[in-house]
Protein backbone atom coordinates (compact mmCIF):
# COMPACT_ATOMS: atom_id res chain seq x y z
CA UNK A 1 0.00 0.00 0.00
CA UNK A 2 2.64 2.16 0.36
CA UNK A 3 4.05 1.84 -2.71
CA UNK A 4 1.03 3.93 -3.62
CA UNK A 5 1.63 7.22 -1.81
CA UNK A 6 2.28 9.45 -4.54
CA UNK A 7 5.79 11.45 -4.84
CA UNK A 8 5.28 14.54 -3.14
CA UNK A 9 3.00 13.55 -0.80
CA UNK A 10 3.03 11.68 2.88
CA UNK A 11 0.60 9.99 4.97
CA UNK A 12 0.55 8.98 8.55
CA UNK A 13 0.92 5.59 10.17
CA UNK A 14 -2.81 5.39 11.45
CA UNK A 15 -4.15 6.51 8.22
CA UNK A 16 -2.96 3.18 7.01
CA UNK A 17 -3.88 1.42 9.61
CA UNK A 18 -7.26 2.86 9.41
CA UNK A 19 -7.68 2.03 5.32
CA UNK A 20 -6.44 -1.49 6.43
CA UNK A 21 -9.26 -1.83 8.75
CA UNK A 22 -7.40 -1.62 12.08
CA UNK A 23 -7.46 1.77 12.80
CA UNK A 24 -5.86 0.82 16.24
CA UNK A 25 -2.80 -0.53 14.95
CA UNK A 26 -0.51 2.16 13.89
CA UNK A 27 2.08 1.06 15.92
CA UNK A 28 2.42 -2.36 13.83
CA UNK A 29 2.60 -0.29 10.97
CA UNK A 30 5.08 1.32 12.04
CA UNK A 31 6.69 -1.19 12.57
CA UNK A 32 6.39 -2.59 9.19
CA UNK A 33 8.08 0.94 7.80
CA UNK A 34 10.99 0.09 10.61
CA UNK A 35 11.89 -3.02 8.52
CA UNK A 36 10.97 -1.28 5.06
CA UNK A 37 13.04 1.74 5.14
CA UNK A 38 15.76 0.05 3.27
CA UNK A 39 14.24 -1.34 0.30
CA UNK A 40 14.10 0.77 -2.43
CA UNK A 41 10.82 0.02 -4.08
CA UNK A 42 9.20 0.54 -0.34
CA UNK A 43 8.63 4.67 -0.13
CA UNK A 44 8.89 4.17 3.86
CA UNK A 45 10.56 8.14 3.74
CA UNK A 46 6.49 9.08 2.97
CA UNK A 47 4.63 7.56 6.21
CA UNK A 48 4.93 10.45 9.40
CA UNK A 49 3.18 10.40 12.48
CA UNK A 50 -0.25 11.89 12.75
CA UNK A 51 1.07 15.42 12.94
CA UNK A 52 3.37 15.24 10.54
CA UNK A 53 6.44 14.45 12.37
CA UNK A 54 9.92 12.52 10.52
CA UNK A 55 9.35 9.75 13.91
CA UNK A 56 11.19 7.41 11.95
CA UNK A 57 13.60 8.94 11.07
CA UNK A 58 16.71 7.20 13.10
CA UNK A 59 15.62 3.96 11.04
CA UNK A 60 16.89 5.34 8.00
CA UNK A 61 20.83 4.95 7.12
CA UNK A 62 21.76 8.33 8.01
CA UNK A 63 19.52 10.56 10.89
CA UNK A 64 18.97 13.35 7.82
CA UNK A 65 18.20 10.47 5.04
CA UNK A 66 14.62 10.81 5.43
CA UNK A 67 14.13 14.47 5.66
CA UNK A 68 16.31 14.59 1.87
CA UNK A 69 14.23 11.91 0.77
CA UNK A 70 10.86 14.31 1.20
CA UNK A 71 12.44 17.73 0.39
CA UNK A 72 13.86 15.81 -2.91
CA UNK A 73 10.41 15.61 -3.50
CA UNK A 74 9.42 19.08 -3.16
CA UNK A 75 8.06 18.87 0.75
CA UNK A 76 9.60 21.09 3.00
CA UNK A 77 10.68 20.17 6.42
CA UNK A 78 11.07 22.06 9.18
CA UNK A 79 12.64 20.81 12.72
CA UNK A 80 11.18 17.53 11.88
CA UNK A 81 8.07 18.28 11.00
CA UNK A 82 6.16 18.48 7.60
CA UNK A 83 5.37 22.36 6.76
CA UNK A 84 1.89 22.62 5.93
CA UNK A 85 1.22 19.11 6.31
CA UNK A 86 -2.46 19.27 5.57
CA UNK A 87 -1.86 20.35 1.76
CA UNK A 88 0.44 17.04 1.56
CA UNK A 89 -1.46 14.57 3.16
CA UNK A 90 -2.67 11.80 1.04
CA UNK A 91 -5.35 10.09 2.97
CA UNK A 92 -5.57 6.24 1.91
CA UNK A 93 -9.32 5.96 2.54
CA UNK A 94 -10.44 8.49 0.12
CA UNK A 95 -7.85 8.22 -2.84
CA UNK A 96 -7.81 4.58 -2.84
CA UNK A 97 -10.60 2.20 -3.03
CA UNK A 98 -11.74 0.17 -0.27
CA UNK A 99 -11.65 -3.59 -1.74
């Protein structure tokens, strides 16, 4: 599902877990992003916490890896955080289709 986040845009960790149907499990997807971050066809650098913060960042190889991966993209980041979050927000549940 990931794979789908378009470039230039992020989504959170529960909004995943919430188009997945276990909106309580953001955590697990977390996870999942922990053990992604390093392969390349896996945008991990895209999923942020619910307000837009780089919280997994310090999976990445380098601390500043995933900030460069987003600004490469045209997002810019500010101590951490996603500026204007809301206008890059892809939300799962309404741009995808719920099988």
């Amino acid at each position: 599902m990931v794979r789908l986040i378009p470039n230039g845009k992020v989504t959170s960790y529960g909004a995943i877990a919430k188009y997945l149907g276990s909106k309580q499990s953001s955590r697990m997807v977390g996870w999942a992003m922990n053990a992604s971050h390093t392969k390349k066809d896996v945008p991990a650098h895209r999923v942020v916490n619910r307000n837009g913060m780089l919280t997994g960042k310090n999976h990445f190889d380098t601390p500043d890896k995933m900030k460069s991966l987003l600004e490469q993209e045209g997002i810019v980041i500010h101590e951490d955080r996603v500026v204007d979050f809301e206008s890059f927000f892809w939300d799962p549940s309404t741009e995808l289709e719920i099988p």
